[in-house]
Protein backbone atom coordinates (compact mmCIF):
# COMPACT_ATOMS: atom_id res chain seq x y z
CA UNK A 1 -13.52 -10.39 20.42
CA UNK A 2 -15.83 -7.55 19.21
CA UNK A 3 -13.73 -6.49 16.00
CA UNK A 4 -14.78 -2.46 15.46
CA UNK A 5 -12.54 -1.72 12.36
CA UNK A 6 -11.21 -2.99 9.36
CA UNK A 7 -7.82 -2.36 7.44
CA UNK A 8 -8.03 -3.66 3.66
CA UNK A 9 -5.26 -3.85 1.10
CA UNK A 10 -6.11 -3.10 -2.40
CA UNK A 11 -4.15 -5.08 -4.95
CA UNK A 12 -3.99 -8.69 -4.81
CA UNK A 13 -6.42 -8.30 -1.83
CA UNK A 14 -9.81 -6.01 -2.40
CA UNK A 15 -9.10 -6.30 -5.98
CA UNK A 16 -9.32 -9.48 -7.65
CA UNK A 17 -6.41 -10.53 -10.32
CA UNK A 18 -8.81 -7.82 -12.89
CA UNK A 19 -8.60 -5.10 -10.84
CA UNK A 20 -11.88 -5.62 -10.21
CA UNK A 21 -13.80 -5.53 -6.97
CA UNK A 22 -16.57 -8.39 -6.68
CA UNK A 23 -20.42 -8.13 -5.73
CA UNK A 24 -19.85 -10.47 -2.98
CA UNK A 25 -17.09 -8.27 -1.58
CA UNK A 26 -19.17 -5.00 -2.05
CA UNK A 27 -21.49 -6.98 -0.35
CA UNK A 28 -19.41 -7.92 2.78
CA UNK A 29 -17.94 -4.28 3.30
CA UNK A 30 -21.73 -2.86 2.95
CA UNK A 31 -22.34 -5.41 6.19
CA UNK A 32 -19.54 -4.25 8.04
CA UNK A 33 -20.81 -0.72 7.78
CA UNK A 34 -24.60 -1.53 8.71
CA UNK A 35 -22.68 -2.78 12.29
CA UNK A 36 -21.01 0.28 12.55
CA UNK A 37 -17.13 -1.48 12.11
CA UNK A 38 -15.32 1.15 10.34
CA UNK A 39 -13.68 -0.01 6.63
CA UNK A 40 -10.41 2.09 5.71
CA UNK A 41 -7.99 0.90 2.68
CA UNK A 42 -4.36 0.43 3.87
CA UNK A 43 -2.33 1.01 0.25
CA UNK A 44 1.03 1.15 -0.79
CA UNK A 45 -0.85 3.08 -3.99
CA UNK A 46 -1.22 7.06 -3.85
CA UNK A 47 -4.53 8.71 -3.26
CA UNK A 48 -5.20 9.52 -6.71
CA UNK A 49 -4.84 6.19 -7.89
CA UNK A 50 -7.89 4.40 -6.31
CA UNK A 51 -10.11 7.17 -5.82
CA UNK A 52 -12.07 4.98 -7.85
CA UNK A 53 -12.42 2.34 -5.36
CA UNK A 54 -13.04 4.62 -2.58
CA UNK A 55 -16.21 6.33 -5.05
CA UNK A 56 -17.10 2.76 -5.47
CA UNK A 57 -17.49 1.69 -1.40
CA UNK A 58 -17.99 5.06 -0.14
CA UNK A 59 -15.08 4.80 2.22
CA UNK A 60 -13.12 8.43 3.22
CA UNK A 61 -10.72 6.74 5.09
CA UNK A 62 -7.18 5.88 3.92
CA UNK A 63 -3.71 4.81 4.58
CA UNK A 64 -1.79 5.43 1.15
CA UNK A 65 1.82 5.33 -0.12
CA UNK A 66 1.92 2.65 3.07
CA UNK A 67 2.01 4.74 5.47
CA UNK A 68 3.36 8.13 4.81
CA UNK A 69 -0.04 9.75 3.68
CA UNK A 70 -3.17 9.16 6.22
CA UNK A 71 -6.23 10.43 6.08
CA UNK A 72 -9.24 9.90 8.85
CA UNK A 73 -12.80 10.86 7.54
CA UNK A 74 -11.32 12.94 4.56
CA UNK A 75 -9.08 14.96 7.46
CA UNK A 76 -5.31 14.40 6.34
CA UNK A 77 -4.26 13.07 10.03
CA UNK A 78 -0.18 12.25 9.19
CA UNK A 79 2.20 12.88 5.84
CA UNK A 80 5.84 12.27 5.63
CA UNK A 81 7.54 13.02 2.63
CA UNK A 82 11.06 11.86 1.53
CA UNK A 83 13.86 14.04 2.58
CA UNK A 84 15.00 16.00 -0.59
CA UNK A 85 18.27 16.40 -0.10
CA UNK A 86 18.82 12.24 0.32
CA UNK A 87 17.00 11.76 -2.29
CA UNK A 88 18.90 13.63 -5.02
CA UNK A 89 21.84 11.56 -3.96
CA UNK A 90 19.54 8.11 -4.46
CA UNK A 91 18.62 10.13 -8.03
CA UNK A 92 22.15 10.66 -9.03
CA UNK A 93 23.12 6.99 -7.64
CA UNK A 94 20.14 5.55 -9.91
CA UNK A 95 21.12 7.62 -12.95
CA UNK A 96 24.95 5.81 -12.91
CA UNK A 97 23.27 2.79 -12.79
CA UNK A 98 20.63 2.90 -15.77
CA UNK A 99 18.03 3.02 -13.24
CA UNK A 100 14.85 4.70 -13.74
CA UNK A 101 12.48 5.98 -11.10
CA UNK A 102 8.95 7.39 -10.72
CA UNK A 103 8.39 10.04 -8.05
CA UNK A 104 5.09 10.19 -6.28
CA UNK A 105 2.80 12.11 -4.29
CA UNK A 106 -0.42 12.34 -3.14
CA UNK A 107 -1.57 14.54 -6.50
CA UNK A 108 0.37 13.12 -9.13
CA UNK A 109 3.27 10.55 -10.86
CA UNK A 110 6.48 11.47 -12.37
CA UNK A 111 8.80 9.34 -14.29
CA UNK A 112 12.52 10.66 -14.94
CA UNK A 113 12.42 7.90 -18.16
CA UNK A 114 10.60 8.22 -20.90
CA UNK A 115 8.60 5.03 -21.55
CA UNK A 116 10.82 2.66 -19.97
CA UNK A 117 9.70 -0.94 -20.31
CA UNK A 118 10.42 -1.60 -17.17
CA UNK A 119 8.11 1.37 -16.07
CA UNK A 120 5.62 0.27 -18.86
CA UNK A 121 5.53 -3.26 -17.40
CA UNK A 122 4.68 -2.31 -13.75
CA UNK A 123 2.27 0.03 -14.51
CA UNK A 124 0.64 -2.30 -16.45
CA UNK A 125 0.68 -5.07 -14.02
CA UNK A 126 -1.25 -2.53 -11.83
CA UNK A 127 -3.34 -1.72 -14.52
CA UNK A 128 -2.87 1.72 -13.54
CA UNK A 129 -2.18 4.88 -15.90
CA UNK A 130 1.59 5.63 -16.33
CA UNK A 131 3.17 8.08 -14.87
CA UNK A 132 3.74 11.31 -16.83
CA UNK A 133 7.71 12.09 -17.80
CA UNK A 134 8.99 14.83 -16.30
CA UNK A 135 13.22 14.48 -15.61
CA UNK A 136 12.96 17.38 -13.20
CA UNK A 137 10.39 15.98 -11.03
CA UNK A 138 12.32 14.98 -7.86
CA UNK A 139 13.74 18.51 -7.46
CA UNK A 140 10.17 20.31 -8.41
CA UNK A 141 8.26 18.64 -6.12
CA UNK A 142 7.32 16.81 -2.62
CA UNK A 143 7.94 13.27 -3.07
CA UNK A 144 5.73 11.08 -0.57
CA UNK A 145 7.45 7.51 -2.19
CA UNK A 146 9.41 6.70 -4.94
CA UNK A 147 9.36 3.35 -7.34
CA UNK A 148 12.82 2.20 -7.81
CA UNK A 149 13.11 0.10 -10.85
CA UNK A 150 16.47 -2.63 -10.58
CA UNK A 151 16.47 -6.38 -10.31
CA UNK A 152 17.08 -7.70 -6.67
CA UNK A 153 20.70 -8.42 -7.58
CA UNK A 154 21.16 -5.03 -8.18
CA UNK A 155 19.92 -3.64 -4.95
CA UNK A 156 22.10 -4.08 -2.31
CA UNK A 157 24.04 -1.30 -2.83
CA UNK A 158 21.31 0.91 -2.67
CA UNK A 159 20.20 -0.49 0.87
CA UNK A 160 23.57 0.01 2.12
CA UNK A 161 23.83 3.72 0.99
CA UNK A 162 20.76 4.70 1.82
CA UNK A 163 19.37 4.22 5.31
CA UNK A 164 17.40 6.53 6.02
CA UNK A 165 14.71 5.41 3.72
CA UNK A 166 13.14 1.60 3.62
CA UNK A 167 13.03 -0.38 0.32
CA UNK A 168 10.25 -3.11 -0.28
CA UNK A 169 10.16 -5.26 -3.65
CA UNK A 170 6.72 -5.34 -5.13
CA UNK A 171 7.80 -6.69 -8.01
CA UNK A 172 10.50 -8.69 -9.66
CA UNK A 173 11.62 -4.92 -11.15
CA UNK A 174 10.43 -2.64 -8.84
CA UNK A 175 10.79 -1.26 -5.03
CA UNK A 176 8.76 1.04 -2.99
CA UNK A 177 11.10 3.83 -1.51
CA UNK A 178 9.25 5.18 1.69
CA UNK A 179 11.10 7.39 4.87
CA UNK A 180 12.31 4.91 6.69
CA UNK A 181 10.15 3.71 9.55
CA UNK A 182 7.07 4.09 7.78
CA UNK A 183 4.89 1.38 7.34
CA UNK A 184 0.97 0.45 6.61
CA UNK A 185 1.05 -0.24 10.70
CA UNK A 186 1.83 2.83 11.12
CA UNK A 187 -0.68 4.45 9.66
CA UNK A 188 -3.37 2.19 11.44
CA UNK A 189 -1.38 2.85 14.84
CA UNK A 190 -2.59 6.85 14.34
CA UNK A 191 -5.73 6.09 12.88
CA UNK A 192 -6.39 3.92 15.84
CA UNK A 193 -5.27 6.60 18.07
CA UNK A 194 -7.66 9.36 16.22
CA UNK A 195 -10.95 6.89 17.37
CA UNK A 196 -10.08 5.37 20.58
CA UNK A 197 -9.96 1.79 19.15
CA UNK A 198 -6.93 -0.61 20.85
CA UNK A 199 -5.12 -2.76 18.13
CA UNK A 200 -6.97 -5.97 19.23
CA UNK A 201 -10.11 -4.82 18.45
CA UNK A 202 -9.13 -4.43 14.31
CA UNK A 203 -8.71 -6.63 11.34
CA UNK A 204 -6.09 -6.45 8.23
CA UNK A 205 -6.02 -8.47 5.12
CA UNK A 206 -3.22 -8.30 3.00
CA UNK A 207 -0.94 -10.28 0.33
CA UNK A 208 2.45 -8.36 0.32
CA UNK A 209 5.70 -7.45 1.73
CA UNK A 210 4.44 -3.73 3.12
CA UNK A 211 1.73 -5.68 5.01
CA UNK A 212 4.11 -7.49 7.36
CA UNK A 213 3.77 -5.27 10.20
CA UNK A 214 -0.16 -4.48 9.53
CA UNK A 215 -0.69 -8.12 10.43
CA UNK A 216 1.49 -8.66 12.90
CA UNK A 217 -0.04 -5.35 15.02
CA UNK A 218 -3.78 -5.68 14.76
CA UNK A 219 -5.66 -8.45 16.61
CA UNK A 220 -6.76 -10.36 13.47
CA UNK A 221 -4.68 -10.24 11.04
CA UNK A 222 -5.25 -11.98 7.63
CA UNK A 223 -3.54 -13.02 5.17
CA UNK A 224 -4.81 -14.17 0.98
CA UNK A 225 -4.39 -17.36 0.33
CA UNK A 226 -2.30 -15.78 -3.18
CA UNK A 227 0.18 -13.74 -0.58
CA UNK A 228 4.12 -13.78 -0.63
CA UNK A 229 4.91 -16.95 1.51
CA UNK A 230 7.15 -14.62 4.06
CA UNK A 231 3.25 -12.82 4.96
CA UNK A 232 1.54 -16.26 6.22
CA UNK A 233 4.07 -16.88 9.74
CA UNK A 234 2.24 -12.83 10.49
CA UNK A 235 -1.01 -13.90 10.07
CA UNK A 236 -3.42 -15.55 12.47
CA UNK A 237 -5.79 -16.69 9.37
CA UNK A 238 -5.25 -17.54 5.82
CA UNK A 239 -8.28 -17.36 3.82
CA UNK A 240 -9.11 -18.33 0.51
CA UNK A 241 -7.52 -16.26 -2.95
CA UNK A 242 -8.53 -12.91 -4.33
CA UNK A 243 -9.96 -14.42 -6.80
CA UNK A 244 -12.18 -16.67 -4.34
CA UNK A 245 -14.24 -14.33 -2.43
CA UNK A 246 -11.38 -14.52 0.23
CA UNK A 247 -12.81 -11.23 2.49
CA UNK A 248 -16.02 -12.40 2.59
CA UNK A 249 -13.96 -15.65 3.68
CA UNK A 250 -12.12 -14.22 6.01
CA UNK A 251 -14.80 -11.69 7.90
CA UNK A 252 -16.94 -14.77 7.96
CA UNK A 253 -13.97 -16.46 9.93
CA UNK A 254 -13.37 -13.52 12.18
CA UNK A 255 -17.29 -13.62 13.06
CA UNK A 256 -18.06 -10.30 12.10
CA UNK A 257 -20.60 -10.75 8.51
C-alpha cells in the first residue's frame, strides 16, 4: 500500500515520557514530508496547548480536543462545541459531588476550583500550564471539551445522566467530556474527505483510550508499545515505546521512511 498521510498522537506518542520530541523523530516526520505524505497531529489537547509542537515540525494541520476542533492547512474545516444548556446540568451535578472541572476551548482553560490537587496533578502530568480559575467560565463561554475530575468509582452516574456527551478516562482522576459522537476518527474521516485520500491509504499511532476508533478506521493503524492494553486488539502493529524511537519504528514497519 502507498500510505499518503499520517495521523500522530501527541502525549505518550510524539512526545516522549519528557514531553519532549526526539531528533530521530524530527527526523522521520521531515522524511515523510520530502515524499509528499501529509503529517497532521490527532490530540485530545486544545490548539493552544501544543502550538509549540506544531512551531517545532512545521505542521498546520490538526485534529484537537479529539475531534471536535479540525483544522486542514490552518482552514478551521469542523468545530462542535458542548451544548450549554446540558452542560450546566453536568456543572450543577459535579458541584453536589465535590467535583471540579476545567472548561476548554480552542483559545483558552478555565477551572471552576481554585488550585485543586487533583487539577494540579493532571496538569502536571501533562506538563502543561494550569488552567486559569474562573467559576463563571462554563456560562461565559463556548466550551469545545471539558476535564471531569472523579475517580472511576464515582462515574457511573454521570454516564447514565448524561448521554448526550461521551466520557473517556485519561487518567486515574480525570475524563475528557466531548459531544457525544465525536472522536479523533472523526476528525481524520473529514480531513480525509477535504484531500481526496480513502482511509486505507493513512497511518495513526496512538497510546490511549480516544485513539480506539483512529486505529481501527485508517489502513495502518499503530499502536506504542507503552499504550492502554484495550488499544493493542485495534491495531495492526505495535511498535516499540515512546521512549524508544517507536515512530521511526513504526514508519519503518509501514515502509514509508
Amino acid at each position: 500500500m502507498s500510505y499518503k498521510i499520517v495521523f500522530f498522537d501527541i502525549d505518550g506518542t510524539l512526545v516522549d515520557s519528557n514531553k519532549k520530541i526526539s531528533i530521530e523523530t524530527k527526523n522521520a516526520i521531515r522524511r515523510l514530508k520530502e515524499q509528499a505524505i501529509e503529517v497532521v497531529l490527532a490530540t485530545g489537547r486544545a490548539p493552544f496547548q501544543f502550538l509549540d509542537i506544531l512551531e517545532e515540525l512545521e505542521i498546520d494541520s490538526y485534529i484537537s480536543f479529539t475531534g471536535s476542533y479540525v483544522v486542514y492547512k490552518g482552514k478551521l474545516i469542523y468545530e462542535q462545541c458542548l451544548e450549554r444548556e446540558i452542560l450546566r446540568k453536568l456543572e450543577l451535578s459535579a458541584a453536589q459531588t465535590l467535583h471540579p472541572l476545567v472548561f476548554l476551548n480552542g483559545k483558552a482553560c478555565y477551572a471552576n476550583a481554585d488550585e485543586h490537587p487533583h487539577i494540579v496533578e493532571s496538569f502536571h502530568y501533562l506538563q502543561l500550564e494550569r488552567p486559569s480559575y474562573d467559576p463563571d467560565a462554563g456560562l461565559e463561554n463556548d466550551v469545545h471539551q471539558l476535564m471531569l475530575y472523579c475517580q472511576d468509582h464515582e462515574s457511573a452516574s454521570y454516564l447514565s445522566d448524561f448521554p448526550e456527551f461521551r466520557f473517556i478516562r485519561w487518567h486515574e482522576v480525570a475524563m475528557d467530556v466531548l459531544p457525544n459522537g465525536a472522536s479523533k476518527a472523526r476528525g481524520v474521516e473529514l480531513i480525509l474527505k477535504e484531500i481526496g485520500i480513502s482511509p486505507e491509504e493513512a497511518i495513526a499511532f496512538g497510546d490511549s483510550l480516544n485513539d480506539i476508533e483512529m486505529l481501527s478506521y485508517v489502513g495502518m493503524g499503530i499502536a506504542m508499545e507503552n499504550a492502554h492494553q484495550e488499544l493493542f486488539p485495534h491495531a495492526k502493529f505495535i511498535t516499540k515505546s515512546n521512549n524508544d524511537q517507536g515512530i521511526s519504528h513504526g514508519l519503518k514497519y509501514a515502509g514509508v521512511i
